[in-house]
PDB file of N, CA and C in Angstrom:
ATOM      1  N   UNK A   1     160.199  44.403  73.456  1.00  0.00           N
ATOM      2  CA  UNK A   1     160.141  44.046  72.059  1.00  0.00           C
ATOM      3  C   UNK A   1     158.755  44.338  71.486  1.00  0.00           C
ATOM      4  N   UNK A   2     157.685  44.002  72.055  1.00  0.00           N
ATOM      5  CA  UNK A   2     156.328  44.111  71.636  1.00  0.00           C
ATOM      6  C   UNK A   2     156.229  45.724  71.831  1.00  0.00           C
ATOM      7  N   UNK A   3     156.712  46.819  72.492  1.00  0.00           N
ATOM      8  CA  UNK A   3     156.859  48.403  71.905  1.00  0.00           C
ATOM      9  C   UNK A   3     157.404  48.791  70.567  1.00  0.00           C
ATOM     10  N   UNK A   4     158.741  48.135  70.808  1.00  0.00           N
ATOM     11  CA  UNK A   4     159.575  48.443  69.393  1.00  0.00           C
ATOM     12  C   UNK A   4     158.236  47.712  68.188  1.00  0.00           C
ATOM     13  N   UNK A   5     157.654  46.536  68.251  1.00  0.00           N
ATOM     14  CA  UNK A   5     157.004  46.578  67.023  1.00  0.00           C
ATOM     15  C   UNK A   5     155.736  47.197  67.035  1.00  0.00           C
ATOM     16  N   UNK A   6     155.012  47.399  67.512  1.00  0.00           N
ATOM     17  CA  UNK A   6     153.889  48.488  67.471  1.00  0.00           C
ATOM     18  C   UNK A   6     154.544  49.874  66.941  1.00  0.00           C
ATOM     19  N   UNK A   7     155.853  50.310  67.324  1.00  0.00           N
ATOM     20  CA  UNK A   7     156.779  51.556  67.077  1.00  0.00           C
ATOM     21  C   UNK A   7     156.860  51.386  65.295  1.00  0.00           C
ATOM     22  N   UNK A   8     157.585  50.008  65.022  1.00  0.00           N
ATOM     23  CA  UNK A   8     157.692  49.837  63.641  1.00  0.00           C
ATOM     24  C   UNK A   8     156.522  49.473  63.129  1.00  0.00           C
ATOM     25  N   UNK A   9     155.285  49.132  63.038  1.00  0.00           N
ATOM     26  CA  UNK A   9     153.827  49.100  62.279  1.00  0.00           C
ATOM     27  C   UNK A   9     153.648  50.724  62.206  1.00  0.00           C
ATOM     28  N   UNK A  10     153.759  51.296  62.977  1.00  0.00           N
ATOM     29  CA  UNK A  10     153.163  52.538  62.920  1.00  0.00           C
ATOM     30  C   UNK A  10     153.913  53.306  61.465  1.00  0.00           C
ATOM     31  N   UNK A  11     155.176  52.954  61.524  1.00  0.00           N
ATOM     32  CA  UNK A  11     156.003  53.918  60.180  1.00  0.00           C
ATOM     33  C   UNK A  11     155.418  53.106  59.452  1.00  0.00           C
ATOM     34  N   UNK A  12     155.141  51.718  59.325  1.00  0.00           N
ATOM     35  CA  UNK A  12     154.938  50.776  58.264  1.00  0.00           C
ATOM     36  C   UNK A  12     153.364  51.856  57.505  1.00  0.00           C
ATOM     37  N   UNK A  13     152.606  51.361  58.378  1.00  0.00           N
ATOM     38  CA  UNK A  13     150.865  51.941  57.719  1.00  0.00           C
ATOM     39  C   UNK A  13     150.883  53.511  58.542  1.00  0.00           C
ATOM     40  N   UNK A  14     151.588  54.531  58.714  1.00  0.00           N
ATOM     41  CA  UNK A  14     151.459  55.709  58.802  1.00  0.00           C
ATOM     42  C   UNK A  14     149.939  56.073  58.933  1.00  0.00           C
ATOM     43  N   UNK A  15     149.172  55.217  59.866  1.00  0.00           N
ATOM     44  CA  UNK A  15     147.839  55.797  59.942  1.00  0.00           C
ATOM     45  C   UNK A  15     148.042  56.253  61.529  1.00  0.00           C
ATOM     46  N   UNK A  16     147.565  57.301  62.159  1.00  0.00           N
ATOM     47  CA  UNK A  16     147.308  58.008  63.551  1.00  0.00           C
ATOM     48  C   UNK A  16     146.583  56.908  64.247  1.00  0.00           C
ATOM     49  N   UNK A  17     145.564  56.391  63.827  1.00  0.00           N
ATOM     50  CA  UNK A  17     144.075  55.859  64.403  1.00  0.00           C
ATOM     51  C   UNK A  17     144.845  54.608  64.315  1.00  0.00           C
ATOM     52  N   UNK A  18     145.496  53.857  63.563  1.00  0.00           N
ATOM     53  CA  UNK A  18     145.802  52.411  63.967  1.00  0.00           C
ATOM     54  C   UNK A  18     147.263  52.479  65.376  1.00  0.00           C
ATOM     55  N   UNK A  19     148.061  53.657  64.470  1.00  0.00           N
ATOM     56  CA  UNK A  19     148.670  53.556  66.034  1.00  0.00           C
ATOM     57  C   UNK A  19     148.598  54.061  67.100  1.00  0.00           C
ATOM     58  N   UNK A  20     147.697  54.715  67.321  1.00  0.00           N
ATOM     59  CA  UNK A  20     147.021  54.750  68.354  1.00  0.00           C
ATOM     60  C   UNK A  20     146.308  53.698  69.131  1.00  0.00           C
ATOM     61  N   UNK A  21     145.732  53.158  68.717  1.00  0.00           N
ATOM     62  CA  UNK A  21     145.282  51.690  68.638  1.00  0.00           C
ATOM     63  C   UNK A  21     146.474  50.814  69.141  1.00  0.00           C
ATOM     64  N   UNK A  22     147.168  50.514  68.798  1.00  0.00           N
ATOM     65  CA  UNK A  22     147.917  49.515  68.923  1.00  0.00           C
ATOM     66  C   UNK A  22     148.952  49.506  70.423  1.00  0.00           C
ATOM     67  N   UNK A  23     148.954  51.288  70.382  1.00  0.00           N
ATOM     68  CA  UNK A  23     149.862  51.719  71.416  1.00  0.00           C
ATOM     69  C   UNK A  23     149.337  51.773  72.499  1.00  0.00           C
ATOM     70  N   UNK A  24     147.216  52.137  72.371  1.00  0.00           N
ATOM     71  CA  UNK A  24     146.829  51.568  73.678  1.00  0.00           C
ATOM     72  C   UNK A  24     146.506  50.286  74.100  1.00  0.00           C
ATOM     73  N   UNK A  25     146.612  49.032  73.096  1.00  0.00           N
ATOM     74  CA  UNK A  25     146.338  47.887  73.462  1.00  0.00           C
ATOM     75  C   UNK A  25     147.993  47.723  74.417  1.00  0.00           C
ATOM     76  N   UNK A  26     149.199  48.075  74.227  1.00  0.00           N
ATOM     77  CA  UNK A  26     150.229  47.715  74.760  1.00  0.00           C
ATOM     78  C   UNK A  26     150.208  48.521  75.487  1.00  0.00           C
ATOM     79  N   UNK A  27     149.739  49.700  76.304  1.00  0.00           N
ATOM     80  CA  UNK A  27     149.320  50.155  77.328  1.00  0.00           C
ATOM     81  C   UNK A  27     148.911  49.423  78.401  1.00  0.00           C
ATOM     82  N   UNK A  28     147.605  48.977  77.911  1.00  0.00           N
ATOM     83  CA  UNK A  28     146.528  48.224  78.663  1.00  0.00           C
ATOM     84  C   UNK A  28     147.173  47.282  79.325  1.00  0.00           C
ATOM     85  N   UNK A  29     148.555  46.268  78.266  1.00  0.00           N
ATOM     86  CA  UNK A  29     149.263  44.979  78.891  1.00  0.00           C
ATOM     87  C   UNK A  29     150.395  45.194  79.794  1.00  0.00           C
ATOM     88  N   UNK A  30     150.613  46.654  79.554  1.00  0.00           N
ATOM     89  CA  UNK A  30     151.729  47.211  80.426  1.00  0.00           C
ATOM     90  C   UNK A  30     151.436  47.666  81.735  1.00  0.00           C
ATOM     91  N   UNK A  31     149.699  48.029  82.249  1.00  0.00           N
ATOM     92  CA  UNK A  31     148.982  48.257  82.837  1.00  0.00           C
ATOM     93  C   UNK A  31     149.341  47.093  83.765  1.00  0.00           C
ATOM     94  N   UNK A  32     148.736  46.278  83.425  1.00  0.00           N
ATOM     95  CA  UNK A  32     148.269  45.214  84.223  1.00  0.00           C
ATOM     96  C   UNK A  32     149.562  44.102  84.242  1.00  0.00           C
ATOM     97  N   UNK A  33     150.710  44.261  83.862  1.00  0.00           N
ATOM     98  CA  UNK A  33     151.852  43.459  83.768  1.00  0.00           C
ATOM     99  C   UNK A  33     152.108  43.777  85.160  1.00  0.00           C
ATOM    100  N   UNK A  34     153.471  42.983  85.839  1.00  0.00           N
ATOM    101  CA  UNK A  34     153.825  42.592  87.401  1.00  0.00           C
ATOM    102  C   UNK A  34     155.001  43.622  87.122  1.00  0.00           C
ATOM    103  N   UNK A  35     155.514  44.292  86.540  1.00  0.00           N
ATOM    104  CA  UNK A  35     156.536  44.752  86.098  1.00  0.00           C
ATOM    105  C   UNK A  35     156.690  46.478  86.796  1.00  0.00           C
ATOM    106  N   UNK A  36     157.115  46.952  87.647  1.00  0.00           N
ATOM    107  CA  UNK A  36     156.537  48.708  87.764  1.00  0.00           C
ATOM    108  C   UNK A  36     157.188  49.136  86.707  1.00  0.00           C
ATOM    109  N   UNK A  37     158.520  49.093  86.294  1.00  0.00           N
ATOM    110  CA  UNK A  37     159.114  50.128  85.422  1.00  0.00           C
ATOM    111  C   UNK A  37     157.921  50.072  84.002  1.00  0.00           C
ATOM    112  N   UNK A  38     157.111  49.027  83.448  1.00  0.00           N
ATOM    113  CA  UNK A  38     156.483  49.260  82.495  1.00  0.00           C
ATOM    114  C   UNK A  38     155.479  49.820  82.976  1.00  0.00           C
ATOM    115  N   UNK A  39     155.043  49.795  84.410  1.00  0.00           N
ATOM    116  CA  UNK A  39     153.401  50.480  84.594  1.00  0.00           C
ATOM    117  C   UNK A  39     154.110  51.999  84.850  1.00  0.00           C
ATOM    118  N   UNK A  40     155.061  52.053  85.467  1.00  0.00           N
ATOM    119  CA  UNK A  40     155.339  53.416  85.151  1.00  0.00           C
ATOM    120  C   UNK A  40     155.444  54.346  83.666  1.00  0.00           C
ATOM    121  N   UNK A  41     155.909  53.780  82.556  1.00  0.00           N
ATOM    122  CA  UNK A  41     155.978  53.727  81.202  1.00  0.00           C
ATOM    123  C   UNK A  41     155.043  53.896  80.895  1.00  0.00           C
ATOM    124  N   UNK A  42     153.741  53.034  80.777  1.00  0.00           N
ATOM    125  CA  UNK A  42     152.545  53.438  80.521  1.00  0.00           C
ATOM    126  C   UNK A  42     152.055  54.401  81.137  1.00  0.00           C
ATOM    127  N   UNK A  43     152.138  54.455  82.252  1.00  0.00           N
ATOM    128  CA  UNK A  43     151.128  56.353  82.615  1.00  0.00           C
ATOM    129  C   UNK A  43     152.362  57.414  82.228  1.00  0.00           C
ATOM    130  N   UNK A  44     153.412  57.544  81.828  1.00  0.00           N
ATOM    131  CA  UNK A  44     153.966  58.176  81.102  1.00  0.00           C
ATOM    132  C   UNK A  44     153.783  58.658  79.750  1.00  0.00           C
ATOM    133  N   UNK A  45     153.315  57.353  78.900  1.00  0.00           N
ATOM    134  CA  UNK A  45     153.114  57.656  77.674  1.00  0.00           C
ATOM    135  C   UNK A  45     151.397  57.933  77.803  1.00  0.00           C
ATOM    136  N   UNK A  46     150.692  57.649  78.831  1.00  0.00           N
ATOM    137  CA  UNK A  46     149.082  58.044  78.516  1.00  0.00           C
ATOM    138  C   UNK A  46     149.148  59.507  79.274  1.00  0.00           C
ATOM    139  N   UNK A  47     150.157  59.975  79.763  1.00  0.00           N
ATOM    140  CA  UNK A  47     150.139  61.299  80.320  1.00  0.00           C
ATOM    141  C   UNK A  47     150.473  62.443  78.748  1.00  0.00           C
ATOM    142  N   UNK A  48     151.158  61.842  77.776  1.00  0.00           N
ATOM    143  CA  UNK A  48     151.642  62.632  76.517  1.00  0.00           C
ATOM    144  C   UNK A  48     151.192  61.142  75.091  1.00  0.00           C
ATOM    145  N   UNK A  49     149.856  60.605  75.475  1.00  0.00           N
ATOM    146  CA  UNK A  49     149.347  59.975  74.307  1.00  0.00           C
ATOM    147  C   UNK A  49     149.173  60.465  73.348  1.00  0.00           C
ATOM    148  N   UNK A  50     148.860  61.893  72.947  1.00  0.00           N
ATOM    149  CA  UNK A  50     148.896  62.410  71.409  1.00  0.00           C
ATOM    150  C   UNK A  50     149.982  62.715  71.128  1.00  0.00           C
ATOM    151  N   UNK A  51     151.300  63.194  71.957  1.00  0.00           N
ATOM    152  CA  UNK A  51     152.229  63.494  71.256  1.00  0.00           C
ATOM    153  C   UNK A  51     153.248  62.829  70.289  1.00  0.00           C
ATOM    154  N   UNK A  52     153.148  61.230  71.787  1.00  0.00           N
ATOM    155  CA  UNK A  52     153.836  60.189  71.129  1.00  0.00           C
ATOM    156  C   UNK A  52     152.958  59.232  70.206  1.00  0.00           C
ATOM    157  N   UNK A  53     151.784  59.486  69.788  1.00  0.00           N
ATOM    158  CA  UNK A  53     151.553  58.939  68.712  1.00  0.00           C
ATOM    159  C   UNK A  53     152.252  59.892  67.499  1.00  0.00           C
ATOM    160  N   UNK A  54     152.128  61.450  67.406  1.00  0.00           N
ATOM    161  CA  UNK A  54     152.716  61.889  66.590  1.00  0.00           C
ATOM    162  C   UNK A  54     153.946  61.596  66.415  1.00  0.00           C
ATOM    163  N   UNK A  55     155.172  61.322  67.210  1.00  0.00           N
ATOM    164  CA  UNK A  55     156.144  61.002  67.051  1.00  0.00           C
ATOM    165  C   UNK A  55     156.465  59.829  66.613  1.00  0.00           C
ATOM    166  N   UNK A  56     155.482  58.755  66.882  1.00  0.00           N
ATOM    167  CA  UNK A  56     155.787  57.704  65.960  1.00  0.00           C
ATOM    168  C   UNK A  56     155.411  57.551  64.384  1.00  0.00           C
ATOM    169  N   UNK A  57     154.511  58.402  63.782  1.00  0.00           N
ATOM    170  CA  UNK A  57     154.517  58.884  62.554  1.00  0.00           C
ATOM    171  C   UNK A  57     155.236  59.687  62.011  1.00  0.00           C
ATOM    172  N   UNK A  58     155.886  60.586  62.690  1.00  0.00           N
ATOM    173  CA  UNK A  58     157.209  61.770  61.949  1.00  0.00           C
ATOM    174  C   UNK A  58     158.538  61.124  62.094  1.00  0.00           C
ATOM    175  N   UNK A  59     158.081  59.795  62.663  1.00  0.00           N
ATOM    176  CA  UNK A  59     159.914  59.109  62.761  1.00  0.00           C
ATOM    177  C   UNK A  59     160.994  59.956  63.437  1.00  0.00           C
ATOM    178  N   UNK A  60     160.626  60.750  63.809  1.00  0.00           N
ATOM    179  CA  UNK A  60     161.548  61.818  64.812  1.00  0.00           C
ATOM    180  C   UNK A  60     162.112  60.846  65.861  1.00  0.00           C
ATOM    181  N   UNK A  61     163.680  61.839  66.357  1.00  0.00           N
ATOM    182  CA  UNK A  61     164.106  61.848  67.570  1.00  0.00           C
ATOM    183  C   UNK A  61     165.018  62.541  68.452  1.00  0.00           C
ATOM    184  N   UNK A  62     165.327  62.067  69.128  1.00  0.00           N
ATOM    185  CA  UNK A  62     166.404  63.363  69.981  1.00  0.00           C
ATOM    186  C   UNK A  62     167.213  63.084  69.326  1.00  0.00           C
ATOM    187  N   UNK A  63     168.243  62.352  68.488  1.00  0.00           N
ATOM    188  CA  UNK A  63     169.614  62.149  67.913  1.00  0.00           C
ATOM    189  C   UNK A  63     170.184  63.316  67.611  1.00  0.00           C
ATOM    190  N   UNK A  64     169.648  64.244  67.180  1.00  0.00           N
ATOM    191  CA  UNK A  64     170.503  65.381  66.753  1.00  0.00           C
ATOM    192  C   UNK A  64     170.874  66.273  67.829  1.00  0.00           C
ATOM    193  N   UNK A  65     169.872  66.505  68.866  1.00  0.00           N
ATOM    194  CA  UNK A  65     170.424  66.685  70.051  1.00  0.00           C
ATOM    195  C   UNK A  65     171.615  66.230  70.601  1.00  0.00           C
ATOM    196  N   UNK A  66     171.026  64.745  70.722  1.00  0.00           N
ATOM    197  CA  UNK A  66     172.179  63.806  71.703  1.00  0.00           C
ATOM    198  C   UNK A  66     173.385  64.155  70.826  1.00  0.00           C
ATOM    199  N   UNK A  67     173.705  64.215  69.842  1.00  0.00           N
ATOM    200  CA  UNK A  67     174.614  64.382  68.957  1.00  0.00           C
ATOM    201  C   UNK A  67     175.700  65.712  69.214  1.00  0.00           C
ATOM    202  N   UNK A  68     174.627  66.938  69.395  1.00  0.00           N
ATOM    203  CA  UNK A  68     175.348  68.029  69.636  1.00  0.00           C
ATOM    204  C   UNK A  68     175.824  67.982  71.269  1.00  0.00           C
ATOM    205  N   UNK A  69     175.279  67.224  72.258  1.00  0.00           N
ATOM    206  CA  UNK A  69     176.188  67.283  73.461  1.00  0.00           C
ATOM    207  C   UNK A  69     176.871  66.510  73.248  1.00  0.00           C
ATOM    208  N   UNK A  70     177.500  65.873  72.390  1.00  0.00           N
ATOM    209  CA  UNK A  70     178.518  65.215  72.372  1.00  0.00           C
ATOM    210  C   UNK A  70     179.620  65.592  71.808  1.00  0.00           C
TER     211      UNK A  70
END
Protein backbone atom coordinates (compact mmCIF):
# COMPACT_ATOMS: atom_id res chain seq x y z
CA UNK A 1 0.00 0.00 0.00
CA UNK A 2 2.71 2.54 0.97
CA UNK A 3 4.10 1.87 -3.08
CA UNK A 4 0.74 2.35 -4.55
CA UNK A 5 0.74 5.83 -2.65
CA UNK A 6 4.08 7.20 -3.38
CA UNK A 7 2.86 5.75 -7.16
CA UNK A 8 -0.29 8.09 -6.70
CA UNK A 9 1.66 11.45 -5.21
CA UNK A 10 3.82 11.19 -8.03
CA UNK A 11 0.77 11.75 -10.82
CA UNK A 12 -0.63 14.03 -8.08
CA UNK A 13 2.64 16.78 -8.09
CA UNK A 14 4.20 15.43 -11.47
CA UNK A 15 7.58 16.58 -10.19
CA UNK A 16 10.72 13.86 -11.18
CA UNK A 17 12.80 15.10 -8.03
CA UNK A 18 9.93 14.58 -5.47
CA UNK A 19 9.26 11.20 -6.86
CA UNK A 20 12.19 10.22 -6.90
CA UNK A 21 12.48 11.09 -3.49
CA UNK A 22 9.78 9.42 -2.19
CA UNK A 23 10.45 6.18 -4.19
CA UNK A 24 13.88 6.09 -2.58
CA UNK A 25 12.72 6.67 0.90
CA UNK A 26 10.37 3.38 0.23
CA UNK A 27 13.34 1.72 -1.12
CA UNK A 28 15.42 2.30 1.82
CA UNK A 29 12.20 0.65 4.06
CA UNK A 30 11.99 -2.10 1.65
CA UNK A 31 15.74 -2.52 2.10
CA UNK A 32 15.83 -3.14 5.46
CA UNK A 33 12.19 -4.77 5.91
CA UNK A 34 12.24 -8.84 7.02
CA UNK A 35 10.33 -9.41 3.90
CA UNK A 36 12.72 -10.91 0.67
CA UNK A 37 10.09 -10.53 -1.99
CA UNK A 38 10.23 -6.59 -1.13
CA UNK A 39 14.14 -6.58 -0.82
CA UNK A 40 14.09 -8.25 -3.97
CA UNK A 41 11.66 -5.40 -5.42
CA UNK A 42 13.81 -2.86 -4.31
CA UNK A 43 17.11 -3.85 -6.06
CA UNK A 44 14.86 -4.31 -8.95
CA UNK A 45 13.52 -1.01 -9.07
CA UNK A 46 17.18 0.62 -8.03
CA UNK A 47 18.57 -1.58 -10.89
CA UNK A 48 15.96 0.62 -13.51
CA UNK A 49 15.53 3.83 -10.93
CA UNK A 50 15.30 6.38 -13.76
CA UNK A 51 13.10 4.54 -15.79
CA UNK A 52 10.54 3.84 -13.25
CA UNK A 53 10.53 7.17 -12.02
CA UNK A 54 9.68 8.13 -15.61
CA UNK A 55 6.97 5.81 -15.69
CA UNK A 56 5.40 7.02 -12.82
CA UNK A 57 5.05 10.49 -14.37
CA UNK A 58 3.79 9.34 -17.98
CA UNK A 59 1.13 7.21 -16.13
CA UNK A 60 2.00 4.50 -18.60
CA UNK A 61 1.50 0.77 -18.71
CA UNK A 62 1.59 -2.57 -20.19
CA UNK A 63 -2.40 -2.69 -20.53
CA UNK A 64 -2.44 -2.37 -24.07
CA UNK A 65 -0.16 -5.06 -24.43
CA UNK A 66 -1.74 -7.32 -21.88
CA UNK A 67 -4.81 -6.50 -23.82
CA UNK A 68 -3.61 -7.60 -27.23
CA UNK A 69 -2.54 -11.19 -25.84
CA UNK A 70 -5.68 -11.57 -24.90
Amino acid sequence: MALREVYARARQHNSAEQAAGELAAWMNWARRCRLAPFKKLAATIKARFDAVVRGMLDQRSNAFVESMNG
